[in-house]
C-alpha atoms as a PDB file:
ATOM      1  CA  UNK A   1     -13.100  96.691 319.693  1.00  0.00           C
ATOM      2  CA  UNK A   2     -11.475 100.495 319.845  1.00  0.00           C
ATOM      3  CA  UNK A   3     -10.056 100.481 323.613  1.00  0.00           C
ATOM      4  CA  UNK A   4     -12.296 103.468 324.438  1.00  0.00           C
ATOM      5  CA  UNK A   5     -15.791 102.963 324.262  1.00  0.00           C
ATOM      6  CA  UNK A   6     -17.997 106.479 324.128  1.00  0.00           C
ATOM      7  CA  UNK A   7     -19.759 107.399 326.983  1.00  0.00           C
ATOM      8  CA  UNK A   8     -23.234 107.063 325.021  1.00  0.00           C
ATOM      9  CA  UNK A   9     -22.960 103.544 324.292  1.00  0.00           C
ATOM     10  CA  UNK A  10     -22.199 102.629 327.528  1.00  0.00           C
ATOM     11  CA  UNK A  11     -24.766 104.669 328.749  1.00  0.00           C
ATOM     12  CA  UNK A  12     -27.256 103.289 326.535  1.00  0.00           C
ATOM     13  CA  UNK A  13     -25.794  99.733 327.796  1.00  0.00           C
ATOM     14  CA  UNK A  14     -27.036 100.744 331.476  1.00  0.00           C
ATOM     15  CA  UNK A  15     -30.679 102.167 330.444  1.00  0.00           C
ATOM     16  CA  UNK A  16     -31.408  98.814 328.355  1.00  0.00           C
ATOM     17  CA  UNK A  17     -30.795  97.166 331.733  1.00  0.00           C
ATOM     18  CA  UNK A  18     -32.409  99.450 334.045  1.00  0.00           C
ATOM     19  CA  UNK A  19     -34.804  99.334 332.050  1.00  0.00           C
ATOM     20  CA  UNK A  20     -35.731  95.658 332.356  1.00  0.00           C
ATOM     21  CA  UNK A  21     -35.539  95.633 336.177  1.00  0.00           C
ATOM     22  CA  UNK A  22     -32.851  94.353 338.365  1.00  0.00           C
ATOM     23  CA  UNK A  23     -34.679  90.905 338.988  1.00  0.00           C
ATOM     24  CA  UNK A  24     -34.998  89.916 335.122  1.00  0.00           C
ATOM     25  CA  UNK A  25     -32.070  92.456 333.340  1.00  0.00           C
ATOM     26  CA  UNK A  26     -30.154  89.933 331.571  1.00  0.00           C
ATOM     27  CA  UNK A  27     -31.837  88.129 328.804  1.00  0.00           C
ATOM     28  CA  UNK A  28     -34.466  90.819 329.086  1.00  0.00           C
ATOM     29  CA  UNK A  29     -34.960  90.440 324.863  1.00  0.00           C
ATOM     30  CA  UNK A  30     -34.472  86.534 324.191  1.00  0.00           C
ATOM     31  CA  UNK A  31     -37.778  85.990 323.355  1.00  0.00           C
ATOM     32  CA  UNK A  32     -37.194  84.982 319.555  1.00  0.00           C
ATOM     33  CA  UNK A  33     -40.127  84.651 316.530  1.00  0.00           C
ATOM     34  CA  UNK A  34     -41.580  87.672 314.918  1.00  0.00           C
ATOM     35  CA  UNK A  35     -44.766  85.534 314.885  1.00  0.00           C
ATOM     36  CA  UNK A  36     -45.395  84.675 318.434  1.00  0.00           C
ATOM     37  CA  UNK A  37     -43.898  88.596 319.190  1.00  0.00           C
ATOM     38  CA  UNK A  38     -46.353  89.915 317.051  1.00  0.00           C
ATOM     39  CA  UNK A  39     -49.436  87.776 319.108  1.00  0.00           C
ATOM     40  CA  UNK A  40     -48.414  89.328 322.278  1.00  0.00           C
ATOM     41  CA  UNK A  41     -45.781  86.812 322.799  1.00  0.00           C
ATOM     42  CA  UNK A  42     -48.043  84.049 323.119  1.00  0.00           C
ATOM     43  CA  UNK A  43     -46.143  80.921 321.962  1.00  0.00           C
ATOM     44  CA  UNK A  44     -46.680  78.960 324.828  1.00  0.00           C
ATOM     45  CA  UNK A  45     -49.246  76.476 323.258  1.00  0.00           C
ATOM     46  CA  UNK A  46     -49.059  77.668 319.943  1.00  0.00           C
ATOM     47  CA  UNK A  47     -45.462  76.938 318.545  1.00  0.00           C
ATOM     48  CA  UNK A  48     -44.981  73.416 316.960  1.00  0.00           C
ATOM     49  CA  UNK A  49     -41.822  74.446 314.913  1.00  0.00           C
ATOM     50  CA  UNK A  50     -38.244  75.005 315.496  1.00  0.00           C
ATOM     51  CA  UNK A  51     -38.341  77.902 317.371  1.00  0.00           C
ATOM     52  CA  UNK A  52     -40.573  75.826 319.938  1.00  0.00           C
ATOM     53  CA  UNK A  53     -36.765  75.353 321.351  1.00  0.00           C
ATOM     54  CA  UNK A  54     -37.717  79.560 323.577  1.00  0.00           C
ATOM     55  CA  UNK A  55     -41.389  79.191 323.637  1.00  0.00           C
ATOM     56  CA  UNK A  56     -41.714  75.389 325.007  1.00  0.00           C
ATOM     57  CA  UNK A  57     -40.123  72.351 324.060  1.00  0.00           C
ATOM     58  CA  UNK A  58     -42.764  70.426 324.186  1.00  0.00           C
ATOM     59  CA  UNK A  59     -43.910  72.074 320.726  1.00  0.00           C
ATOM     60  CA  UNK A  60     -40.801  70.055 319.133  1.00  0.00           C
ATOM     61  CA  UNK A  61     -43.149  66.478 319.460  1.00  0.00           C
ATOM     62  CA  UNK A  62     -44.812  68.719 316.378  1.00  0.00           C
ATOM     63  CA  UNK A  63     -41.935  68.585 313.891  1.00  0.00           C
ATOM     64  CA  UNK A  64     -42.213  66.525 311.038  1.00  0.00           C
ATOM     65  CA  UNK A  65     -39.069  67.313 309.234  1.00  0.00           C
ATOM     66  CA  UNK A  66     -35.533  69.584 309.080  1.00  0.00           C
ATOM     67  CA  UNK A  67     -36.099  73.072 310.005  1.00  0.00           C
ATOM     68  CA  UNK A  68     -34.665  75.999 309.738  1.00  0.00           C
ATOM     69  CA  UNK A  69     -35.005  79.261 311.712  1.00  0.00           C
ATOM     70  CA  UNK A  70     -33.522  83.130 311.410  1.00  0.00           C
ATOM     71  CA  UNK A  71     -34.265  85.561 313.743  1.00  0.00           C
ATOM     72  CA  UNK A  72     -33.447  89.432 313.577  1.00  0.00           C
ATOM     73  CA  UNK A  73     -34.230  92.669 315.469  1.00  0.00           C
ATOM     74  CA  UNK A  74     -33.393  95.922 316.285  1.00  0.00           C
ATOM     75  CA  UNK A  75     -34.868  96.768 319.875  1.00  0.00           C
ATOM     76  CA  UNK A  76     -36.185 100.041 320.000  1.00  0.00           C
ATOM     77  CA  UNK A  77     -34.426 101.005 316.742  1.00  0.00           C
ATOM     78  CA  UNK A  78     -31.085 101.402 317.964  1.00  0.00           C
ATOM     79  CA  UNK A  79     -28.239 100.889 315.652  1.00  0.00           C
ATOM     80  CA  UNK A  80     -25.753  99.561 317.893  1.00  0.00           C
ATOM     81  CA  UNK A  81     -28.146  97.003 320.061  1.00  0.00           C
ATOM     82  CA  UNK A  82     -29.103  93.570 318.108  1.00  0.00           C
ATOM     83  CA  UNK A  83     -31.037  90.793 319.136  1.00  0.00           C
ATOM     84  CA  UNK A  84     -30.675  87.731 316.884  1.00  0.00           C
ATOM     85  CA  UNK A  85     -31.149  83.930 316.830  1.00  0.00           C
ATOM     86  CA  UNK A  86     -30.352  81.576 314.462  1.00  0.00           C
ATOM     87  CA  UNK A  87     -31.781  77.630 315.222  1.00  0.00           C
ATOM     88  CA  UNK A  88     -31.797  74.153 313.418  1.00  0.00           C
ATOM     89  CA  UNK A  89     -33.822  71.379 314.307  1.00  0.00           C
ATOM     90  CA  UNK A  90     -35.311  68.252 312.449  1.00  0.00           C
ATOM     91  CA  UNK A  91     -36.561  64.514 314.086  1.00  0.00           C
ATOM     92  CA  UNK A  92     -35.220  61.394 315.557  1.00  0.00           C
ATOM     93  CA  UNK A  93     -36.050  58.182 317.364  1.00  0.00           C
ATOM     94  CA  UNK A  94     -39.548  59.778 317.469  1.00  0.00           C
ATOM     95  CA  UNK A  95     -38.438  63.184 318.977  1.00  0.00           C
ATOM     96  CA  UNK A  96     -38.232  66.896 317.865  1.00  0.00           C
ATOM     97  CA  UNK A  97     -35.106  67.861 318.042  1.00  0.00           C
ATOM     98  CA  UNK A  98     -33.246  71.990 318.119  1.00  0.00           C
ATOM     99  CA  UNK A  99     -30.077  73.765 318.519  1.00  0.00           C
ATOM    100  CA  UNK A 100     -30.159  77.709 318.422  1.00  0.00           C
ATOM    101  CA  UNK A 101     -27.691  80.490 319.284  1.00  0.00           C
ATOM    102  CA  UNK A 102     -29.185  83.929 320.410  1.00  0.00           C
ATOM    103  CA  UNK A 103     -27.313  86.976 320.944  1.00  0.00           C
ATOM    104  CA  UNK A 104     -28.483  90.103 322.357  1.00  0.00           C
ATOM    105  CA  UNK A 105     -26.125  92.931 322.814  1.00  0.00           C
ATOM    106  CA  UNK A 106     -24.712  96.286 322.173  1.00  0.00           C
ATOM    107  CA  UNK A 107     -22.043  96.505 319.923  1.00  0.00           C
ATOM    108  CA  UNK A 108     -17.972  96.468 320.923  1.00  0.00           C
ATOM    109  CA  UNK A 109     -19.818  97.097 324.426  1.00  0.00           C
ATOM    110  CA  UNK A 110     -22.107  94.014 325.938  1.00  0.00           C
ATOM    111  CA  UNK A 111     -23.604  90.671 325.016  1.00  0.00           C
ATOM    112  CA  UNK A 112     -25.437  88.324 325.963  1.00  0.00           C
ATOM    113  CA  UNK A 113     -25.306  84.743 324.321  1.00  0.00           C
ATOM    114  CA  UNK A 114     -27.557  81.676 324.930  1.00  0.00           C
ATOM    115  CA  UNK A 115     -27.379  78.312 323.293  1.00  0.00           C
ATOM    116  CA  UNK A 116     -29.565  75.889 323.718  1.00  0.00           C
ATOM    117  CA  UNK A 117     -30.060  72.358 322.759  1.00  0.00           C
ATOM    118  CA  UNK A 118     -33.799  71.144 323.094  1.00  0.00           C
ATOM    119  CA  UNK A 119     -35.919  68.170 322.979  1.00  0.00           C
ATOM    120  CA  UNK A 120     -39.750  67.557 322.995  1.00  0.00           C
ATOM    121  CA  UNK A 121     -41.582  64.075 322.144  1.00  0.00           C
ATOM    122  CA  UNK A 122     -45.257  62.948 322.577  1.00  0.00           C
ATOM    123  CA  UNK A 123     -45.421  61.210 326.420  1.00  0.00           C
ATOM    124  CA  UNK A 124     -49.132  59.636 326.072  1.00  0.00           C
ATOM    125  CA  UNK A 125     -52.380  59.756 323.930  1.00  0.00           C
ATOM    126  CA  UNK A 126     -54.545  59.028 327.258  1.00  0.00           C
ATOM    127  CA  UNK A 127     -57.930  59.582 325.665  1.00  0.00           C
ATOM    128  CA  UNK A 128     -59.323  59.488 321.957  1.00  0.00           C
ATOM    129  CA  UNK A 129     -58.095  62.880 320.436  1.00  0.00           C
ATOM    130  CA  UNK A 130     -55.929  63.611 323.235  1.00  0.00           C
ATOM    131  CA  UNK A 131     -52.171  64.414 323.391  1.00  0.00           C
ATOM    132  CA  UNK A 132     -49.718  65.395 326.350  1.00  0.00           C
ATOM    133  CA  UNK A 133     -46.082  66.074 324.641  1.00  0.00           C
ATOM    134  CA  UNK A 134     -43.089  67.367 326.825  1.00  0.00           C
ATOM    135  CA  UNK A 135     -40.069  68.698 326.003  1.00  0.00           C
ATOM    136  CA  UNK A 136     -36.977  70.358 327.347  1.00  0.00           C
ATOM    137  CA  UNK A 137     -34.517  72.540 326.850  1.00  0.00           C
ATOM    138  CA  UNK A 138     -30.741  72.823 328.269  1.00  0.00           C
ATOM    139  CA  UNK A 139     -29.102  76.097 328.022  1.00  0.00           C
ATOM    140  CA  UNK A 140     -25.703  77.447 328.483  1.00  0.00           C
ATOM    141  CA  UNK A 141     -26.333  81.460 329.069  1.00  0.00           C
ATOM    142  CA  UNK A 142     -22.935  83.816 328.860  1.00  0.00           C
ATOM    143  CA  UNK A 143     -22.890  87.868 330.107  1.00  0.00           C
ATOM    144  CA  UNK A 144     -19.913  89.467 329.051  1.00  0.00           C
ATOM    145  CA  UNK A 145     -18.501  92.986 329.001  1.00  0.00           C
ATOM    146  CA  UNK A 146     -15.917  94.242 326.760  1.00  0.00           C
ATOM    147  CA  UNK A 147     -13.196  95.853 328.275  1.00  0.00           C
ATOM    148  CA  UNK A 148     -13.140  99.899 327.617  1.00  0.00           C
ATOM    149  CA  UNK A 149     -11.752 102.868 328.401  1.00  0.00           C
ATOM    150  CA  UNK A 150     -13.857 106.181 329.482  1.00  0.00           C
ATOM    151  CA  UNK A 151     -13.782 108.295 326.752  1.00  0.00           C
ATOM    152  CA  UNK A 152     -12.079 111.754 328.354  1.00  0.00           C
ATOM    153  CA  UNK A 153     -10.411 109.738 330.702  1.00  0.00           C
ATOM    154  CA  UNK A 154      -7.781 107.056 331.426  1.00  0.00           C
ATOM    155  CA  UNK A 155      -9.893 104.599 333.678  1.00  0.00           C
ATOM    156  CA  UNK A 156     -10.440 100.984 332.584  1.00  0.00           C
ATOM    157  CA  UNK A 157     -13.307  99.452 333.298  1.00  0.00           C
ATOM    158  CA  UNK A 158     -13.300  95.557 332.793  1.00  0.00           C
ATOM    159  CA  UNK A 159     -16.160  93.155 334.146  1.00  0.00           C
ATOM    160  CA  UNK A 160     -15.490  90.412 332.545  1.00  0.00           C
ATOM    161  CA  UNK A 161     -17.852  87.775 331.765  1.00  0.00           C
ATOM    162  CA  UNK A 162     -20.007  85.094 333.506  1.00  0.00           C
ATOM    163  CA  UNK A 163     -21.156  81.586 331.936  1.00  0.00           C
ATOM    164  CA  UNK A 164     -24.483  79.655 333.674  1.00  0.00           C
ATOM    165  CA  UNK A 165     -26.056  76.333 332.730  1.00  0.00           C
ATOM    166  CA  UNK A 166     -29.895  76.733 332.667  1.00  0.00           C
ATOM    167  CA  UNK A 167     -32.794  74.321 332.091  1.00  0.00           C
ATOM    168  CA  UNK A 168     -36.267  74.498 330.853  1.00  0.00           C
ATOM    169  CA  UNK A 169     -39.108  72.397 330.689  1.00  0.00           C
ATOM    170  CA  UNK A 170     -42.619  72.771 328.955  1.00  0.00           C
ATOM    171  CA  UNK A 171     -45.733  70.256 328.334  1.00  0.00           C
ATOM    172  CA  UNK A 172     -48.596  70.775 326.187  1.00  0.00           C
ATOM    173  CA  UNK A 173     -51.957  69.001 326.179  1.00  0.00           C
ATOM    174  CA  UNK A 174     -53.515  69.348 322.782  1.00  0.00           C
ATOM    175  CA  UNK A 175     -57.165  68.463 322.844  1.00  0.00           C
ATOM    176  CA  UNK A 176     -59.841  67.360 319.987  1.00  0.00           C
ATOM    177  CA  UNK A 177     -61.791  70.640 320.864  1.00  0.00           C
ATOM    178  CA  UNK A 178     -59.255  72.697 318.853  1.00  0.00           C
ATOM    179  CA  UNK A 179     -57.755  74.083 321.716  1.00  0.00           C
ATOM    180  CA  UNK A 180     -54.104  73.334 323.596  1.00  0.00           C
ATOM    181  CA  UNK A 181     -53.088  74.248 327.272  1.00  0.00           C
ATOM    182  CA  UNK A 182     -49.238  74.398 328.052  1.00  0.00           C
ATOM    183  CA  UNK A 183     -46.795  74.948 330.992  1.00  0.00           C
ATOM    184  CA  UNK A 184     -43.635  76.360 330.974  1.00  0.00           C
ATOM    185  CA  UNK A 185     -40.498  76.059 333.925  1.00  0.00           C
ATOM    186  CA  UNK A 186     -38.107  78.865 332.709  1.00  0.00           C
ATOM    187  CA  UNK A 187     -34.648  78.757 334.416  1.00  0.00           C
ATOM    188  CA  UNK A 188     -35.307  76.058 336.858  1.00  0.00           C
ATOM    189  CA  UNK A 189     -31.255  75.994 338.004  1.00  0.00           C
ATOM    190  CA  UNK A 190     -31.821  79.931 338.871  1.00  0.00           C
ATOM    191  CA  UNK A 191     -28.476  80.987 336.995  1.00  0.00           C
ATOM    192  CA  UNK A 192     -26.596  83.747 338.994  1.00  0.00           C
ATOM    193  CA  UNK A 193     -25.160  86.433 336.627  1.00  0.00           C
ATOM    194  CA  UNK A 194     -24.207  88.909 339.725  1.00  0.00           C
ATOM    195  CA  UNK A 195     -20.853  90.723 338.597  1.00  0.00           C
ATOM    196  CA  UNK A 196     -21.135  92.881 341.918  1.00  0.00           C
ATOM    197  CA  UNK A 197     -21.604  90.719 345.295  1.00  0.00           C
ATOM    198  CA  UNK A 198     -24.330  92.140 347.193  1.00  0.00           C
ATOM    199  CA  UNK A 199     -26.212  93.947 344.682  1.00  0.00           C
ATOM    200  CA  UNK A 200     -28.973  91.278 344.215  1.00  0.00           C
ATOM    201  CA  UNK A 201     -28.901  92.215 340.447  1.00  0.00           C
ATOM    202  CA  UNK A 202     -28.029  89.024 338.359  1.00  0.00           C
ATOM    203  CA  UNK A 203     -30.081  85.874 339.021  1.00  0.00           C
ATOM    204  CA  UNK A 204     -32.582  84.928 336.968  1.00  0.00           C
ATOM    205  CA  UNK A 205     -35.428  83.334 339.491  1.00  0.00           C
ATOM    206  CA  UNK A 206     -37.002  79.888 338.292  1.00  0.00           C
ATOM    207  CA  UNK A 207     -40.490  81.205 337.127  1.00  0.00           C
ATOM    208  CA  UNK A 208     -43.952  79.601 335.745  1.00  0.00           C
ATOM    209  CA  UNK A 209     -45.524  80.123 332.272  1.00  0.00           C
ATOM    210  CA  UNK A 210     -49.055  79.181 331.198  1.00  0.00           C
ATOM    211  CA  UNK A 211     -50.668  79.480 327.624  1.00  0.00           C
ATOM    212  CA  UNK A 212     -53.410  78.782 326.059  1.00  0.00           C
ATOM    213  CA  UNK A 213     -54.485  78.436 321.792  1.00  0.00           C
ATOM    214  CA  UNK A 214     -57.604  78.716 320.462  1.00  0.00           C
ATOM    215  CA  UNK A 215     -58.653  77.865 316.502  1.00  0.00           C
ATOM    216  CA  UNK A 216     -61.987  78.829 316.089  1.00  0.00           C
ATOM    217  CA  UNK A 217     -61.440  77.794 312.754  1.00  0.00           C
ATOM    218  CA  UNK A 218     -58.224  76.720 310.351  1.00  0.00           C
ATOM    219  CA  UNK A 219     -57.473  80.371 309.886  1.00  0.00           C
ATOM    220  CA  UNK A 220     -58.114  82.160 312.545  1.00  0.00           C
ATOM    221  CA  UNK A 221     -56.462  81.436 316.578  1.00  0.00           C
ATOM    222  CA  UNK A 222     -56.599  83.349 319.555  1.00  0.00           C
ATOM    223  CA  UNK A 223     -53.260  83.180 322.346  1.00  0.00           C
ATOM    224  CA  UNK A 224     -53.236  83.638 325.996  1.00  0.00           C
ATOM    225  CA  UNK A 225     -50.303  83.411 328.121  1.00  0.00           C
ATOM    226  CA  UNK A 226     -49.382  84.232 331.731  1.00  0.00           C
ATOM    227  CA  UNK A 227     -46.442  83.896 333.140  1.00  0.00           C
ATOM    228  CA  UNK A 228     -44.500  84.969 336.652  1.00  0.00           C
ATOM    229  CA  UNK A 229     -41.307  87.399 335.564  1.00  0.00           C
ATOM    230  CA  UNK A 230     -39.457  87.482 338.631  1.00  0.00           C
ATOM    231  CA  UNK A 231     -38.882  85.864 342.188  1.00  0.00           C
ATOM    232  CA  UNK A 232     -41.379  88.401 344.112  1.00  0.00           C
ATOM    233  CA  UNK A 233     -44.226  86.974 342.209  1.00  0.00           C
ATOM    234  CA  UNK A 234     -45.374  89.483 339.689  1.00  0.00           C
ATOM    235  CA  UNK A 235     -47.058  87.745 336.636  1.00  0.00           C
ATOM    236  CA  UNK A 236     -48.039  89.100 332.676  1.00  0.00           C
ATOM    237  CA  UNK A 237     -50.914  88.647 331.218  1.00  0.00           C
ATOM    238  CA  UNK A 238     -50.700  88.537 327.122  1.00  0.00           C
ATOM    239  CA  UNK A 239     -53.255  87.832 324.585  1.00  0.00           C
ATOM    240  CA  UNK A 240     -52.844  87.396 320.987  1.00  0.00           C
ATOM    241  CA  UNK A 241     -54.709  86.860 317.653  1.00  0.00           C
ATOM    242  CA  UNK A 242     -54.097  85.530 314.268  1.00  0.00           C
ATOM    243  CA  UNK A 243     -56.133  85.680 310.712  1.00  0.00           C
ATOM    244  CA  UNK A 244     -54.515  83.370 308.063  1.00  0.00           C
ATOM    245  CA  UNK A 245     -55.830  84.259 304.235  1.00  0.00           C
ATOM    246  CA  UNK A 246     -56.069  81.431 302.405  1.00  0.00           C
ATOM    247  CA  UNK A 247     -52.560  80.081 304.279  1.00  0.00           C
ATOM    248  CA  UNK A 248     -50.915  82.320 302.684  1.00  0.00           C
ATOM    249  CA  UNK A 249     -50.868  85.529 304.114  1.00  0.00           C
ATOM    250  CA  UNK A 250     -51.238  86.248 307.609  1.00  0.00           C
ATOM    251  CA  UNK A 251     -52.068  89.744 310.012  1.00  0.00           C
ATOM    252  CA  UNK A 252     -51.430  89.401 313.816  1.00  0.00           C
ATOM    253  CA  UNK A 253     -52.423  91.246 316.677  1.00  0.00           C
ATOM    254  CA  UNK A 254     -52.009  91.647 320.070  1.00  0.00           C
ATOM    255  CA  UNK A 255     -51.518  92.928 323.980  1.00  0.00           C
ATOM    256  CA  UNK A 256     -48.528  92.660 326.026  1.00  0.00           C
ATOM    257  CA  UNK A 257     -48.999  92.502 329.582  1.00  0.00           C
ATOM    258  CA  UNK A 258     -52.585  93.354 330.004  1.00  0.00           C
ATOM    259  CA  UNK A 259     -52.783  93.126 333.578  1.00  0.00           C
ATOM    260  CA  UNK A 260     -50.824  96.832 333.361  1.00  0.00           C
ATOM    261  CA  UNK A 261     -54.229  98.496 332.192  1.00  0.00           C
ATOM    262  CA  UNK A 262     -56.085  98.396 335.497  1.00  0.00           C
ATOM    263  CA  UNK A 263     -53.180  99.802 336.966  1.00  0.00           C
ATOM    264  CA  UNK A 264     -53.279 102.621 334.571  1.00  0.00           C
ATOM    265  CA  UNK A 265     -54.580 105.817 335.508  1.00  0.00           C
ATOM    266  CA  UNK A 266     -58.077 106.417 333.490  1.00  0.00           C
ATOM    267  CA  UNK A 267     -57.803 105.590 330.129  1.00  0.00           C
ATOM    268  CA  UNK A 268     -54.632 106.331 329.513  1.00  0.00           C
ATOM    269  CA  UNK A 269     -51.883 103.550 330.108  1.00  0.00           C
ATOM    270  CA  UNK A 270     -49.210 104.700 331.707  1.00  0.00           C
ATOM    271  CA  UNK A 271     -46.595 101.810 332.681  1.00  0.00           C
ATOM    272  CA  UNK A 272     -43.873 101.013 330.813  1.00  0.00           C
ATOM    273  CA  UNK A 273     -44.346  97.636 330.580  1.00  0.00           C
ATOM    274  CA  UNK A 274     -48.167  97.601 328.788  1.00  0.00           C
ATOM    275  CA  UNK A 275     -46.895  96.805 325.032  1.00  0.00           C
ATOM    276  CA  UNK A 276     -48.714  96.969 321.433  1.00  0.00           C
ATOM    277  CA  UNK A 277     -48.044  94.230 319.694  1.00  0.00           C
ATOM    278  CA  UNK A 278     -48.890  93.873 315.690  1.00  0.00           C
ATOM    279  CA  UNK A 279     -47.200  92.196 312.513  1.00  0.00           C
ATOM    280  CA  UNK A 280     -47.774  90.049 309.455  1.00  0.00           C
ATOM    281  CA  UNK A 281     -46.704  87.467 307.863  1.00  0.00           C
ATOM    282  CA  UNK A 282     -46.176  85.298 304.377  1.00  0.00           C
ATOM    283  CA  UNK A 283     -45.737  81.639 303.407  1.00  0.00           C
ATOM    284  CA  UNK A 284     -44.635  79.615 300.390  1.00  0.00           C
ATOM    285  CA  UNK A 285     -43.924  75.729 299.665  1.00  0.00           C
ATOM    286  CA  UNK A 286     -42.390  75.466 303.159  1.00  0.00           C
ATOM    287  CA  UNK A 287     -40.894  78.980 303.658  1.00  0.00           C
ATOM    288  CA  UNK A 288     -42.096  81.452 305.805  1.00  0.00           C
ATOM    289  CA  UNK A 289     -41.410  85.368 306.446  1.00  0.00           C
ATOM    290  CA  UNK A 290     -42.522  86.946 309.458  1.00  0.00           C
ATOM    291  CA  UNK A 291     -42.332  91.155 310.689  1.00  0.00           C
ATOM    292  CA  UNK A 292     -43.462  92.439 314.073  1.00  0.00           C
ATOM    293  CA  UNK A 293     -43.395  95.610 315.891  1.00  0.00           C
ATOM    294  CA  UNK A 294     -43.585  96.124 319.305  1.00  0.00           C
ATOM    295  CA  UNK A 295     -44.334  99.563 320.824  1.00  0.00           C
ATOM    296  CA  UNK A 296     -42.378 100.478 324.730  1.00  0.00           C
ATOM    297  CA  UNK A 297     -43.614 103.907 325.926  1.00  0.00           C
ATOM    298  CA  UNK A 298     -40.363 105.500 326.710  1.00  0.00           C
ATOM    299  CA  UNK A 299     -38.175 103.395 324.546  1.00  0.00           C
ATOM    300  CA  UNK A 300     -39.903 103.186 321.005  1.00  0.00           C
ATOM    301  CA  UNK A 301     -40.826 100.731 318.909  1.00  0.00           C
ATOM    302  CA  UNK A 302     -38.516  97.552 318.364  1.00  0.00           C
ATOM    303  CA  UNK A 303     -39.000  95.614 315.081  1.00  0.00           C
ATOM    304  CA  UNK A 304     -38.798  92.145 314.154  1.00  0.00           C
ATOM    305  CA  UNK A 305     -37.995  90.207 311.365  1.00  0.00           C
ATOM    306  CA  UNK A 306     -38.108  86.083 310.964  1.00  0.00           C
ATOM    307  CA  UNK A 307     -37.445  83.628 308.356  1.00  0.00           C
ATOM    308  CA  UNK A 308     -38.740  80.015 308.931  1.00  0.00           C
ATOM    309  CA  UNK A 309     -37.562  76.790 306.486  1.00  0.00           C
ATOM    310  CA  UNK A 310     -38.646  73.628 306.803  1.00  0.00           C
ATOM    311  CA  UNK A 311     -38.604  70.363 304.301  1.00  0.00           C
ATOM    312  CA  UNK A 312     -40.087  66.658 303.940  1.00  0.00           C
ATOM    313  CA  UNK A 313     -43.613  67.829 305.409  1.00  0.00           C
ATOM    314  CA  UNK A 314     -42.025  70.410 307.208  1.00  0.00           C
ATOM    315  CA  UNK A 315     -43.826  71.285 310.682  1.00  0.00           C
ATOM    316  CA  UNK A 316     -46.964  71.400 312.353  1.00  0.00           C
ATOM    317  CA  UNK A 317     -48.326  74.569 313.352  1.00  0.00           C
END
C-alpha cells in the first residue's frame, strides 16, 4: 500500500466501527448470502446450501452435491470498503461438507478475514417425518491494520494484526408440518481482538441465535430469527418473506431488527439499527443469482450481490 494513508479513509475505517458498537465491531458485516440478507437475515432455519457454513451448519446435512458459492458487496456504497466471500462445499461419509474465505475491509487500510471449515450431518429421524441435523463450524478470524503514515504529518501508526480460533454450532429440527426451528452458538471460544488493553473493545461474546421457516406452500416461506448481539444481553428480532414464480424467479422482503420500532418515537423509526431489507432473485439448471439491498439510516444503503452453483442434484433448499 502507499506508506501514507489519507486521513478520510482512515476516518471512514473508525466510523464503520463505531458504528457497529464496541461489543460486536469486528466482523460487524460477515453475514454472507444476498438471499437470506434480503429476508431480513433470516437463514437460521432456512439455508440448506453451501453458504449454510455463516447461517448454521446444521443446514449442510441438506447438500446433495458440489457447491459453489460467490459473495459480493459494497456496504453502504463505499468504494474503498468490500465485503466478500467465496465458499466450496459438496458431501461425504454422509455429511455436508464447506470451506469459505470472507473478507471485509477497507482498502490499503483494514481487514478483516475469516475462514471457516464446516460440517453438518443428520443426528436422528426420532419420529415419522421428523429430522434433527447438527452441524458445526471452526473458524480462524484475523484483524489486521496496515501500517500508514498521517497524511500532513510524519507519525506512523502501526497496530498490527490479531489471529483467533472461533467455533460455531447450529441444529435444526425440520418437521412434516412444513416448518423448521433452529439454534445457533456463534463464537462459543469468545475470540479477543483487543489491540488496546483496557478498552473492552475487541471480544466477540459467545451469543444465541434462534430461527424459524415457514412454507405455506412450495413458493412462498416466511423467516423469523432472534438472536442475542452482544454480552449485555440485547437481542434482534428479524422477519423475512419469500415468493418463488414458478422456481424461477424470486422477490424477497423483509425487517431487520424489529424489536427497534417500539423503541421508536411515533411512527417514525429512529434507531440506527431498524433496517429495510428487499431483493430478488433468479435460477437456472442449478445456478442461481441473487441482489439485495439493505437500507442503514445514517449510513445508506449497502448492496448485495450472490452467485450460487451446485451439480449432481445440487442442494436442498
Amino acid at each position: 500500500m502507499s506508506p501514507r494513508a489519507p486521513i478520510p479513509a482512515v476516518a471512514l475505517a473508525a466510523v464503520a466501527l463505531a458504528c457497529a458498537g464496541p461489543a460486536r465491531a469486528y466482523f460487524e458485516e460477515v453475514a454472507v448470502g444476498a438471499r437470506q440478507i434480503a429476508c431480513g437475515q433470516t437463514g437460521q432455519a432456512a439455508v440448506a446450501d453451501v453458504s449454510a457454513y455463516h447461517w448454521n451448519p446444521a443446514g449442510l446435512a441438506g447438500l446433495e452435491g458440489y457447491a459453489g458459492f460467490l459473495d459480493y458487496a459494497r456496504p453502504y456504497g463505499v468504494e474503498d470498503l468490500a465485503a466478500n466471500a467465496i465458499a466450496v462445499g459438496g458431501r461425504a461419509f454422509d455429511t455436508g461438507v464447506a470451506v469459505a474465505w470472507h473478507r471485509f475491509g477497507l482498502a490499503d487500510v483494514y481487514a478483516e478475514d475469516l475462514f471457516c471449515a464446516a460440517a453438518g450431518r443428520t443426528l436422528a429421524r426420532p419420529l415419522n417425518g421428523h429430522t434433527l441435523d447438527g452441524g458445526v463450524t471452526l473458524k480462524v478470524a484475523r484483524v489486521s491494520f496496515q501500517p500508514f503514515t498521517i497524511q500532513g504529518t510524519t507519525a506512523s501508526v502501526d497496530y498490527g494484526a490479531r489471529t483467533e480460533p472461533s467455533l460455531d454450532l447450529g441444529l435444526r429440527w425440520s418437521t412434516p408440518w412444513r416448518m423448521s426451528f433452529a439454534w445457533v452458538g456463534r463464537d462459543l471460544t469468545s475470540p479477543d481482538f483487543e489491540f488496546q488493553a483496557g478498552s473492552g473493545a475487541g471480544e466477540l461474546p459467545a451469543r444465541q441465535e434462534f430461527g424459524l421457516a415457514y412454507a405455506w406452500n412450495p413458493q412462498s416461506t416466511v423467516f423469523g430469527g432472534w438472536s442475542e448481539t452482544d454480552a449485555a444481553g440485547s437481542t434482534n428480532l428479524n422477519l423475512g418473506l419469500e415468493v418463488w414464480f414458478y422456481e424461477v424467479f424470486a422477490i424477497r422482503s423483509g425487517l431487520a431488527n424489529v424489536r427497534e420500532i417500539a423503541r421508536s418515537d411515533g411512527l417514525l423509526v429512529t434507531n440506527d439499527e431498524f433496517r429495510y431489507t428487499g431483493g430478488v432473485g433468479v435460477k437456472h439448471r442449478g445456478w442461481e443469482i441473487d441482489m439485495a439491498a439493505v437500507t442503514h439510516r445514517r449510513l445508506g444503503a449497502s448492496y448485495r450481490a450472490s452467485l450460487r452453483w451446485a451439480g449432481r442434484g445440487g442442494d436442498a433448499r
